[in-house]
Structure formats: structure tokens, C-alpha cells
C-alpha atoms as a PDB file:
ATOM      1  CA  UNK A   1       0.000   0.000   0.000  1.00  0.00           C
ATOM      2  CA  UNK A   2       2.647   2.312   0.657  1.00  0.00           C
ATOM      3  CA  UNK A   3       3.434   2.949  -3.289  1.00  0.00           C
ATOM      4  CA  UNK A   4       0.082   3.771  -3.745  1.00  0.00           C
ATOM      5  CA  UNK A   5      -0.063   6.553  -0.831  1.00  0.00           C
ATOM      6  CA  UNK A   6       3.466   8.087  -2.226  1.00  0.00           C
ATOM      7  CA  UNK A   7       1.822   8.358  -5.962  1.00  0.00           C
ATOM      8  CA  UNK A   8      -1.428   9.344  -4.864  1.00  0.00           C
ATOM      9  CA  UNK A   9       0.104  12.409  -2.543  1.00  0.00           C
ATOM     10  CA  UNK A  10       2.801  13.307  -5.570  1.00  0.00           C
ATOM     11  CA  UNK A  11       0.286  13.270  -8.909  1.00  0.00           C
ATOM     12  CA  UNK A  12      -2.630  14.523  -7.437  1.00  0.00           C
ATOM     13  CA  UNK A  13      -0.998  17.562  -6.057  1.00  0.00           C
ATOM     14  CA  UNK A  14       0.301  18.259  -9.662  1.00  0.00           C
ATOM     15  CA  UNK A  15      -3.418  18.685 -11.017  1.00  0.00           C
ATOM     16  CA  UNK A  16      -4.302  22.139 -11.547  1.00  0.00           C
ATOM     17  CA  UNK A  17      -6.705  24.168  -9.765  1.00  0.00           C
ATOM     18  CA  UNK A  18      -9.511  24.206 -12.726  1.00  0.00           C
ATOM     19  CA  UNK A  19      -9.918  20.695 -12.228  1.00  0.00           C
ATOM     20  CA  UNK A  20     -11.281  21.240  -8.765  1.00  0.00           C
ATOM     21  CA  UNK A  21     -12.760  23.717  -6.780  1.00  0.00           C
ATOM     22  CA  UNK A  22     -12.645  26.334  -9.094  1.00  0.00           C
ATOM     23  CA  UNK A  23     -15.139  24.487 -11.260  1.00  0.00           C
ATOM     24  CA  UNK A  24     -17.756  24.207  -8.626  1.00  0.00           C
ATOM     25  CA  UNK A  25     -20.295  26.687  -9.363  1.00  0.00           C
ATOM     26  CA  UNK A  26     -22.975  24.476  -8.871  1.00  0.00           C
ATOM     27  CA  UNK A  27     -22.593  23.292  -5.584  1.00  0.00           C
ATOM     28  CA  UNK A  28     -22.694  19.490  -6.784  1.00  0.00           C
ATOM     29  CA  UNK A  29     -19.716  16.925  -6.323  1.00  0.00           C
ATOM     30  CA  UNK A  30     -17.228  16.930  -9.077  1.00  0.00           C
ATOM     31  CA  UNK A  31     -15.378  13.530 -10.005  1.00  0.00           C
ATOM     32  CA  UNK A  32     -12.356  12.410 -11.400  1.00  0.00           C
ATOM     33  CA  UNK A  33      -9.993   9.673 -12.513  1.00  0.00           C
ATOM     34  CA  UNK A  34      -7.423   8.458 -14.952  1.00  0.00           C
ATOM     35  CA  UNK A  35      -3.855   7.590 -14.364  1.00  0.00           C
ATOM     36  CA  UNK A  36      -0.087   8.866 -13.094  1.00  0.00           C
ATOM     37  CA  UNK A  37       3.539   8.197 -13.504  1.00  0.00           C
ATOM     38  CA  UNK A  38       5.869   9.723 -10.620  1.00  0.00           C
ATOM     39  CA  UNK A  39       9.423   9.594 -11.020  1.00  0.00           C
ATOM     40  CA  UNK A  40      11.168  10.802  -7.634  1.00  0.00           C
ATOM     41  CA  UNK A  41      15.285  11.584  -6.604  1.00  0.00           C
ATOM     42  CA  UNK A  42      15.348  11.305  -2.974  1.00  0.00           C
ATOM     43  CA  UNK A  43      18.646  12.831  -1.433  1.00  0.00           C
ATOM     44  CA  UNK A  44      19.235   9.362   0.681  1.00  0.00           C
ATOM     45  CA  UNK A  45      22.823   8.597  -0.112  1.00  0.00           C
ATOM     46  CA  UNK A  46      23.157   5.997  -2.794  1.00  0.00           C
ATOM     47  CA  UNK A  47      19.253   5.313  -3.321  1.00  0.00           C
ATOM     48  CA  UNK A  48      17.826   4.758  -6.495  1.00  0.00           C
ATOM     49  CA  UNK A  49      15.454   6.760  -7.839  1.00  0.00           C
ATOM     50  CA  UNK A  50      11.428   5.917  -7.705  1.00  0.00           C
ATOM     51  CA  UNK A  51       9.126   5.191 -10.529  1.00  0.00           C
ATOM     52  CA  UNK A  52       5.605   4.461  -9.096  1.00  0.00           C
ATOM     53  CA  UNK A  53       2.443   4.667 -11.665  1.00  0.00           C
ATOM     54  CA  UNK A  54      -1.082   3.314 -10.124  1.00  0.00           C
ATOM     55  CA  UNK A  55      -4.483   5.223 -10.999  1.00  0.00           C
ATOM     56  CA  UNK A  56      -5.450   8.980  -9.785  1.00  0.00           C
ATOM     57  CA  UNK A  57      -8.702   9.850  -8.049  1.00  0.00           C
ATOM     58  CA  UNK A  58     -10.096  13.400  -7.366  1.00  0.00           C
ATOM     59  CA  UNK A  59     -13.426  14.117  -5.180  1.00  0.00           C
ATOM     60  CA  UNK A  60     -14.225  17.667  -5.079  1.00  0.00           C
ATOM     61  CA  UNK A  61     -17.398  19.243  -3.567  1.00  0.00           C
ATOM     62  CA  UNK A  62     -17.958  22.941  -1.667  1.00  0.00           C
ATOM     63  CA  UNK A  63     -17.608  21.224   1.282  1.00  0.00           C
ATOM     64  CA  UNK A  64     -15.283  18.585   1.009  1.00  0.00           C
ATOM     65  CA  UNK A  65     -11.969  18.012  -1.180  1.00  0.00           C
ATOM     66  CA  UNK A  66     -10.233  14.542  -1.237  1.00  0.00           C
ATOM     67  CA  UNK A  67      -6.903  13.663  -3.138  1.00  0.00           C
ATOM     68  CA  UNK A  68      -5.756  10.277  -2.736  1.00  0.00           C
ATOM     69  CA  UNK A  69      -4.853   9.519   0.947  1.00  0.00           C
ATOM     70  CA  UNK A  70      -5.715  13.354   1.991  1.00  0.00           C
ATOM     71  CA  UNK A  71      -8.841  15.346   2.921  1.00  0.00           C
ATOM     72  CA  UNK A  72      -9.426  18.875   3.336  1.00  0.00           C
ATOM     73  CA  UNK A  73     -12.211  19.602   5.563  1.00  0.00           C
ATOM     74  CA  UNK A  74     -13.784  23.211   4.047  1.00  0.00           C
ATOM     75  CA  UNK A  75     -14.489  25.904   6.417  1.00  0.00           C
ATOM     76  CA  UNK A  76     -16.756  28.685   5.233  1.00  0.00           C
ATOM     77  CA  UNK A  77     -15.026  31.370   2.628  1.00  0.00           C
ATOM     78  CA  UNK A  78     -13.945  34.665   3.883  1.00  0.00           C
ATOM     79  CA  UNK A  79     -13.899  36.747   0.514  1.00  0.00           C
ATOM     80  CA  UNK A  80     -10.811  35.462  -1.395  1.00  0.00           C
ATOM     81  CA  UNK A  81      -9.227  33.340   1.755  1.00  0.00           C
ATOM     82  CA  UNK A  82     -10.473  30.096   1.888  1.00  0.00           C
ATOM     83  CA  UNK A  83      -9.679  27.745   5.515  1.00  0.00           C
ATOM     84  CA  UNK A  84      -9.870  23.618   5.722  1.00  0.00           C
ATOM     85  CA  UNK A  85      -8.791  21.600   7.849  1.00  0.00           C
ATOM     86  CA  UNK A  86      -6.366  19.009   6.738  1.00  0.00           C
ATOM     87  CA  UNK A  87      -5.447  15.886   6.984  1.00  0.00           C
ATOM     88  CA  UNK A  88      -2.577  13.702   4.705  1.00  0.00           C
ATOM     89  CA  UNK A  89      -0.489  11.059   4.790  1.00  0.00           C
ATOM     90  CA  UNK A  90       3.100  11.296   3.723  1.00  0.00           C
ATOM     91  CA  UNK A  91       5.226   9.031   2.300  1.00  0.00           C
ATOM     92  CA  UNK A  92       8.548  10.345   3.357  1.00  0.00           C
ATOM     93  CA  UNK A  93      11.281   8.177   5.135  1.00  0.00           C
ATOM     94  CA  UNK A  94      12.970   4.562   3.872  1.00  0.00           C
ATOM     95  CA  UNK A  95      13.782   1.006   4.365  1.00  0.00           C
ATOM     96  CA  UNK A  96      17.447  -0.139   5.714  1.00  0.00           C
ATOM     97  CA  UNK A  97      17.466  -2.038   2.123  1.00  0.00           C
ATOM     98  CA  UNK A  98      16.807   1.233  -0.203  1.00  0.00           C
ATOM     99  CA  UNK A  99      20.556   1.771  -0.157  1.00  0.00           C
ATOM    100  CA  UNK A 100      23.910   0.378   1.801  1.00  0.00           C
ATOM    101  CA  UNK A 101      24.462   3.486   3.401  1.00  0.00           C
ATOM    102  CA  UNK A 102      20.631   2.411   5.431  1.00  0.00           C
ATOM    103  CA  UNK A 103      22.044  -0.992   6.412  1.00  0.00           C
ATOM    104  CA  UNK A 104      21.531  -1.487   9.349  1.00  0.00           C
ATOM    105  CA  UNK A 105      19.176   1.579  10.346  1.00  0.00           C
ATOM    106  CA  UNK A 106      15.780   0.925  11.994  1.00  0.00           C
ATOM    107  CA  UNK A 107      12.922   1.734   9.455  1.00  0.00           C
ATOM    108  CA  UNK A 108      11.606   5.082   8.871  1.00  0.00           C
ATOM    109  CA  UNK A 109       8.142   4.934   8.264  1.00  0.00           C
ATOM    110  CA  UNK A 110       5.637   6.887   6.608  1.00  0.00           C
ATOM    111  CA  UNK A 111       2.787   9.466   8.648  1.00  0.00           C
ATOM    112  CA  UNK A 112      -0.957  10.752   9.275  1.00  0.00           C
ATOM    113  CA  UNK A 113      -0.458  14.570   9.624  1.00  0.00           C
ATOM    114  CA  UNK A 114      -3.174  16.461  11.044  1.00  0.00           C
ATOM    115  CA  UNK A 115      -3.718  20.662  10.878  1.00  0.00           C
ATOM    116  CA  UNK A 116      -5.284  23.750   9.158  1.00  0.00           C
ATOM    117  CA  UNK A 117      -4.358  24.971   5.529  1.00  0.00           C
ATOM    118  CA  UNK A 118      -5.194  28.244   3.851  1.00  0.00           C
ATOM    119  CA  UNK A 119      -5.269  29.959   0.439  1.00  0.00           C
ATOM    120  CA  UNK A 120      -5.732  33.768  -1.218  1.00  0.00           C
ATOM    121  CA  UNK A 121      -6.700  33.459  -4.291  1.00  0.00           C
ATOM    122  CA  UNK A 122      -5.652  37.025  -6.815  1.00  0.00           C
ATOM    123  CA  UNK A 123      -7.076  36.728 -10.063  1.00  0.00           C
ATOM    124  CA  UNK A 124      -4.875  33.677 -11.540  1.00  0.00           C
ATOM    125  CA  UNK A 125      -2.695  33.676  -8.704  1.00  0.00           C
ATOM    126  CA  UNK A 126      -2.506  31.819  -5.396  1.00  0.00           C
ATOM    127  CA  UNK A 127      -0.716  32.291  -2.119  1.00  0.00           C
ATOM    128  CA  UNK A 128      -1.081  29.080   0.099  1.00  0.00           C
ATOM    129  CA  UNK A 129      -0.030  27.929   3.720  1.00  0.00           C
ATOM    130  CA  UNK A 130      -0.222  25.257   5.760  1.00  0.00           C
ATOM    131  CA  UNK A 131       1.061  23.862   8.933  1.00  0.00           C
ATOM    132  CA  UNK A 132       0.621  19.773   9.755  1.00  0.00           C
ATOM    133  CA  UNK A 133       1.469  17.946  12.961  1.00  0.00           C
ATOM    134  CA  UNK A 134       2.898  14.117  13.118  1.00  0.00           C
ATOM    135  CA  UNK A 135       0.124  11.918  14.674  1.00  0.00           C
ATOM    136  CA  UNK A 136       2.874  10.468  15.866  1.00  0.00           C
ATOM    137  CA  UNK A 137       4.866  12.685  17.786  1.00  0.00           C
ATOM    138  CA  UNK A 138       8.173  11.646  17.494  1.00  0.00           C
ATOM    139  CA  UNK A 139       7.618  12.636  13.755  1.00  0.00           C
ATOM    140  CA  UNK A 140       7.588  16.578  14.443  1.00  0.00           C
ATOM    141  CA  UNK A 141       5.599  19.255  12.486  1.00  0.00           C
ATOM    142  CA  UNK A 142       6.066  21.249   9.296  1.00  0.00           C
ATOM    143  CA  UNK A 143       4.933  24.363   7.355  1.00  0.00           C
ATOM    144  CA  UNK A 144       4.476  25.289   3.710  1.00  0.00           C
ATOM    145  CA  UNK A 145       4.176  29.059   2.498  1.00  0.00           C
ATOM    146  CA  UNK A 146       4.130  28.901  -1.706  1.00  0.00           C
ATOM    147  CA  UNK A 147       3.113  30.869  -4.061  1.00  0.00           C
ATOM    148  CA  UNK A 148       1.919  30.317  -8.032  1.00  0.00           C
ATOM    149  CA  UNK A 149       0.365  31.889 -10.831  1.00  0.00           C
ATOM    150  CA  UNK A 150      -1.693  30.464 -13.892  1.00  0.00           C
ATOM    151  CA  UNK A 151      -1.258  31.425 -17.241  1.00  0.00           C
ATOM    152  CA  UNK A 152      -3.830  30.733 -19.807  1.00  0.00           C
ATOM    153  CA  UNK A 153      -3.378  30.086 -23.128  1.00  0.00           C
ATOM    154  CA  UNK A 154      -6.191  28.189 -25.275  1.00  0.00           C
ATOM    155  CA  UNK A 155      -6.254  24.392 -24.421  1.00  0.00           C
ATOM    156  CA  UNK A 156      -2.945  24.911 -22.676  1.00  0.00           C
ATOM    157  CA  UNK A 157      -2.205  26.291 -18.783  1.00  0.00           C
ATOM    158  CA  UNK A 158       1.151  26.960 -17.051  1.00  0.00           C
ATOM    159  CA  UNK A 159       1.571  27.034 -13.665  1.00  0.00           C
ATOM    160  CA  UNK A 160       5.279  28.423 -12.028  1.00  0.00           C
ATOM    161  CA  UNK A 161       5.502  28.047  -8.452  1.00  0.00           C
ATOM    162  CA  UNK A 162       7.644  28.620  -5.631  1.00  0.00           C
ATOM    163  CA  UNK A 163       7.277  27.501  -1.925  1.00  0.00           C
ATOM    164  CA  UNK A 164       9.028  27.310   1.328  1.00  0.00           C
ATOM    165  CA  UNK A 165       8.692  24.469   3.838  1.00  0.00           C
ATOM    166  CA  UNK A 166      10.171  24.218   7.664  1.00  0.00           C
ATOM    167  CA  UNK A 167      10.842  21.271   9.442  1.00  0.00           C
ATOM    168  CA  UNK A 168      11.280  20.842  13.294  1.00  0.00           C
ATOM    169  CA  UNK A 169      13.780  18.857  14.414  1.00  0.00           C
ATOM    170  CA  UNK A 170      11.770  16.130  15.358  1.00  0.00           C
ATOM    171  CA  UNK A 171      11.153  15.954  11.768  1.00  0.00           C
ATOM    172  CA  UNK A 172      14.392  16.512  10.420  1.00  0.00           C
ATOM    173  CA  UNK A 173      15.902  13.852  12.855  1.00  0.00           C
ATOM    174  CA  UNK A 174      13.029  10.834  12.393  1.00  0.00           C
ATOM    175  CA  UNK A 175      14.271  11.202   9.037  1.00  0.00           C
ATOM    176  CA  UNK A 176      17.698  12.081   8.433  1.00  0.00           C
ATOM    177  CA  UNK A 177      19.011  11.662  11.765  1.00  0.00           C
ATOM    178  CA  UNK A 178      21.720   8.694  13.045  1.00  0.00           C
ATOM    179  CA  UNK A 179      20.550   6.940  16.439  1.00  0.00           C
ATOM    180  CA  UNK A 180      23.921   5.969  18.379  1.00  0.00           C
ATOM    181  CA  UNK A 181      22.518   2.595  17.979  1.00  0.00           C
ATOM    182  CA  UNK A 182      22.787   3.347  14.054  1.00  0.00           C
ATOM    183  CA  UNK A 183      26.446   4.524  13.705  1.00  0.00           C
ATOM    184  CA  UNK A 184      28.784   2.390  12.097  1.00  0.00           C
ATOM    185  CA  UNK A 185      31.951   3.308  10.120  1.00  0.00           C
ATOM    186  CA  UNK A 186      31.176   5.942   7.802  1.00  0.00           C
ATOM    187  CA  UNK A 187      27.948   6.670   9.348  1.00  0.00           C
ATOM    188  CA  UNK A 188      28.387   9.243  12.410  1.00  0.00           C
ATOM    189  CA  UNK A 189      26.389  10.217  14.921  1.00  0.00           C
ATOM    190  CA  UNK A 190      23.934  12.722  13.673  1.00  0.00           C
ATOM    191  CA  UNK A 191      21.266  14.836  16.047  1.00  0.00           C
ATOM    192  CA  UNK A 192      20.205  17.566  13.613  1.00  0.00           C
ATOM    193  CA  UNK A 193      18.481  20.829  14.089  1.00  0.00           C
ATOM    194  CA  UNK A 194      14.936  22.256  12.264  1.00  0.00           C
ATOM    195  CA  UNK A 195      15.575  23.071   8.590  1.00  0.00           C
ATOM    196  CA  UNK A 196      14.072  24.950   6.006  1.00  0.00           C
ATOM    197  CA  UNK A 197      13.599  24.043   2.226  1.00  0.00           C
ATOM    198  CA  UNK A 198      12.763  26.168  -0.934  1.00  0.00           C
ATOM    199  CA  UNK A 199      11.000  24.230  -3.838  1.00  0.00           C
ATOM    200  CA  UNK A 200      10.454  25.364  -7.594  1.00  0.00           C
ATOM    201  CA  UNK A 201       8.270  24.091  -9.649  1.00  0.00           C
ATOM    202  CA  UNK A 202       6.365  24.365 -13.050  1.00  0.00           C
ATOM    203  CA  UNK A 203       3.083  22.443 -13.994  1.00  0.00           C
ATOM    204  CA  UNK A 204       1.759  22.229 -17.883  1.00  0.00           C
ATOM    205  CA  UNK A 205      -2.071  21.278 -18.178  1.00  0.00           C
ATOM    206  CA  UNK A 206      -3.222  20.656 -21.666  1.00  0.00           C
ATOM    207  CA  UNK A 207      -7.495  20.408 -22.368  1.00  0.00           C
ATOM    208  CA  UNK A 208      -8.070  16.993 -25.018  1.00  0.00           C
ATOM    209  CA  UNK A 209     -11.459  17.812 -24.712  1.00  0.00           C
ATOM    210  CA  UNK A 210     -13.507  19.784 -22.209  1.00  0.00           C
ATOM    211  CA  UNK A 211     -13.555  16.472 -19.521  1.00  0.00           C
ATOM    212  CA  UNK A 212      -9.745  15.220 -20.374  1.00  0.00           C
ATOM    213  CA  UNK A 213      -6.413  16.768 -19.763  1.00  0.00           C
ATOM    214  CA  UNK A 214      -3.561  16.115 -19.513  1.00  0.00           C
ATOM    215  CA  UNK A 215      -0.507  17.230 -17.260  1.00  0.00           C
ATOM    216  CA  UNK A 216       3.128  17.429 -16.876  1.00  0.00           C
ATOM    217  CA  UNK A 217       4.445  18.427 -13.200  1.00  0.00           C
ATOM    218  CA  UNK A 218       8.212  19.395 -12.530  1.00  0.00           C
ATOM    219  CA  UNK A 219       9.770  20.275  -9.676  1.00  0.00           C
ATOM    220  CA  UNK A 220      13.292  21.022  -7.712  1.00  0.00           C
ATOM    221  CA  UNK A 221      13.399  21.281  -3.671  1.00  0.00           C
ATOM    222  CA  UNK A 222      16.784  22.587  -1.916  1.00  0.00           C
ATOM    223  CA  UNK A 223      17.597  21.071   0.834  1.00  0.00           C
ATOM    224  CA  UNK A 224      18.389  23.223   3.904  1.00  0.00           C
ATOM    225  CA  UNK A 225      21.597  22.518   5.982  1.00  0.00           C
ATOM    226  CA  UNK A 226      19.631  20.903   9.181  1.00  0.00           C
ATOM    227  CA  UNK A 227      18.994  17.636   6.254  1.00  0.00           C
ATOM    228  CA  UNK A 228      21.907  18.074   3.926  1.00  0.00           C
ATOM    229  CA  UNK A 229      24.448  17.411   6.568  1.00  0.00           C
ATOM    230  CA  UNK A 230      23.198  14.221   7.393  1.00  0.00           C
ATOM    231  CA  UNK A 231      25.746  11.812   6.967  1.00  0.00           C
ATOM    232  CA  UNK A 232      22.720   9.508   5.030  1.00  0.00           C
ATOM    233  CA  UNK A 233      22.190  12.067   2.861  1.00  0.00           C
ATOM    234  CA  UNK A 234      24.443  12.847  -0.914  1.00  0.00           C
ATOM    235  CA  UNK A 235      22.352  15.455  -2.742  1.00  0.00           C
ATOM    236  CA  UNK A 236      21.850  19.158  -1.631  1.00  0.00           C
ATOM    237  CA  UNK A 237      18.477  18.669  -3.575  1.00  0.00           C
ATOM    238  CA  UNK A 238      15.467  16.324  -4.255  1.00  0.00           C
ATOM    239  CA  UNK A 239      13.920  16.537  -7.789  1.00  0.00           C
ATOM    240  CA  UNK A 240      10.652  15.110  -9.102  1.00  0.00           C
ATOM    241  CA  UNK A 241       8.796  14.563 -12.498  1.00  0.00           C
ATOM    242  CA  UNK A 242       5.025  13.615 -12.481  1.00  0.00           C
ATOM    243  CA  UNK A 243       2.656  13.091 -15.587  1.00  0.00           C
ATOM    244  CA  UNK A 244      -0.852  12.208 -15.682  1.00  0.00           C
ATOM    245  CA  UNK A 245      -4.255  11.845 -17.308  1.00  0.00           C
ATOM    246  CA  UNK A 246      -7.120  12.481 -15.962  1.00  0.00           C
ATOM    247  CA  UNK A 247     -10.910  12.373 -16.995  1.00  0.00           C
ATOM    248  CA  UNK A 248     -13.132  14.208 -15.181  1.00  0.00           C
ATOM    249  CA  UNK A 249     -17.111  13.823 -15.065  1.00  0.00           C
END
């Protein structure tokens, strides 16, 4: 189940906001499915990259908005801001096997994250925040400011974006931190402190007809130094591709 999660979380958040709520002028339930392809460079030391595909659902009312393995829970509009409450599961963390320099780690697993998210919505453009807590507390919290702005052209949109995330260092040690029960040679000690990452991103949406589309999702995250001097991790950055197809009713 756990590939399904990751792809679910990664293609769905690629789809562009005309596929959901901004459609819903009707106040009925809006539908959608087809398929995805991730493709996904983790900054683990030596791990391979991963290429999931499985199929992409979207549920999307006035009241209610689900995306995979998340909900969003819609509070009542306040002119352009718009409130939910949120809740996701992530597929971040690894198995000792994923690469030799995890041999010998304990499992780092997956979480439920729980919290309130926000948007502003400017003509085509859209500020966004969000802050989610670890069900599990051990697993930390995290926050997400971004920004992005649609441009329109015919059958085709583009989407730039740019976001910044913060991880405590619960977070940032769950995942990227070295238990003293962990080290071995070549693999220190590590007790890291919260981090913060900038991501950049672009999304192309093209219209086959008016209820299929298609999409192409890129983006590049930086890593901040709290996670990139990990002695697990190699790459200063973690890169992602996503395409999809999706049909809506």
C-alpha cells in the first residue's frame, strides 16, 4: 500500500486548480480519474530513484476536497481566503534495504499529519499555507508558504511556483538523523536541528477535450543545511517529475 499513498500524494498535487474547486459553481460533487507516472530523486545517499504509476482519483465538492490519501475539511469562505482543515499522509522516510548506506538503520516509516491549511486566491494567482502535525509525535511538524500563478493560453495552462517548507527537528531527525545505535563506520552520529527548504516548480495542463487533460508536473526542492548534513544524505536537492491523465465527469 505504501506505493500507492506516495503516488497518490505526488500526482494529485500536480493537477491544476480548474480541475477542482474552481469548477464548482454548482454546488454538486465533481469527479475524477485516470492515471499517473511519478518519477522521484530522494537525497538518501546511494538510493535509487522511484518510478511508481497506479491510478489517480479526485473528489471535489464545496464542502469537502479529497486527493488520494488526503482530505481537506472546508471551512466557510472569507472573501478570497479560503480555511480547511487538513489531513494527509506522507510518504517520506525509507527502508534499511533502499541503499547500503541504510544498512543497518531501523525503518523510517511513513505518517498521518493532522492541521489547518489556507489559500488567497488574486485573479490567476494563489498564495497558500499550511502547517501539519505528526500523529505520531516523534515525527515533528512542518509548514508550507508557496506561491503560483496560472497562465492561460487556449487548451494549454502553465503554472510556475515557488514555496518554502520548515521542518522541526523532530522531523528533520526521524528522518535524516543517526541513532547511536545506528552509527557504524562511515555513518556518524547525527542529532540535527529544524531546517528549512525552498522548492520550484512548473506544472503544464493541456485540455483533449472539455472532460480530459492532460498534465506534466516538474519540480526542484533545496535542501536546507539541518537535512543536507546528514551523513545519510548525498544530494543538496530532491527533484521530481510527475505526468498524468485524468478524466473528469
Amino acid at each position: 500500500m505504501k506505493p500507492l499513498f506516495a503516488v497518490f500524494t505526488a500526482a494529485l498535487a500536480a493537477l491544476p486548480l480548474q480541475h477542482a474547486s474552481a469548477q464548482q459553481t454548482d454546488g454538486g460533487t465533481q469527479w475524477g480519474l485516470g492515471g499517473g507516472l511519478s518519477i522521484e530523486r530522494r537525497p538518501y545517499l546511494g538510493i535509487d530513484n522511484k518510478t511508481r504509476a497506479l491510478p489517480l482519483l479526485l473528489v471535489e465538492n464545496r464542502y469537502l476536497s479529497i486527493l488520494g490519501p488526503g482530505v481537506d475539511i472546508k471551512l466557510p469562505p472569507a472573501g478570497p481566503l479560503r480555511l480547511s482543515v487538513r489531513a494527509r499522509y506522507s510518504m517520506d522516510g525509507y527502508e534499511a534495504d533502499d541503499a547500503p548506506i541504510l544498512n543497518g538503520m531501523a525503518e523510517r516509516k511513513g505518517a498521518f499529519w493532522l492541521g489547518g491549511a489556507g489559500e488567497w486566491r488574486i485573479g490567476a494567482a494563489r498564495l497558500s499555507g499550511e502547517w501539519l502535525a505528526a500523529t505520531d509525535s516523534d515525527k515533528g511538524q512542518k509548514v508550507k508558504l508557496g506561491a503560483e500563478y496560472h497562465f492561460r493560453t487556449g487548451d494549454w495552462t502553465v503554472t510556475p511556483r515557488v514555496a518554502a517548507s520548515w521542518m522541526d527537528r523532530k522531523y528533520v531527525n526521524y528522518y535524516y538523523g543517526v541513532r547511536s545505535e545506528e552509527v557504524r563506520p562511515g555513518r556518524a552520529f547525527y542529532d540535527g536541528d529544524a531546517s528549512a527548504s525552498m522548492e520550484f516548480g512548473i506544472r503544464v495542463n493541456y485540455a483533449l477535450a472539455p472532460k480530459q487533460s492532460v498534465f506534466v508536473d516538474a519540480g526542484v526542492t533545496r535542501l536546507g543545511s539541518g537535512i543536507k548534513d546528514s551523513p545519510i544524505v548525498g544530494r543538496s536537492q530532491q527533484t521530481g517529475l510527475r505526468l498524468g491523465y485524468l478524466y473528469r465527469f
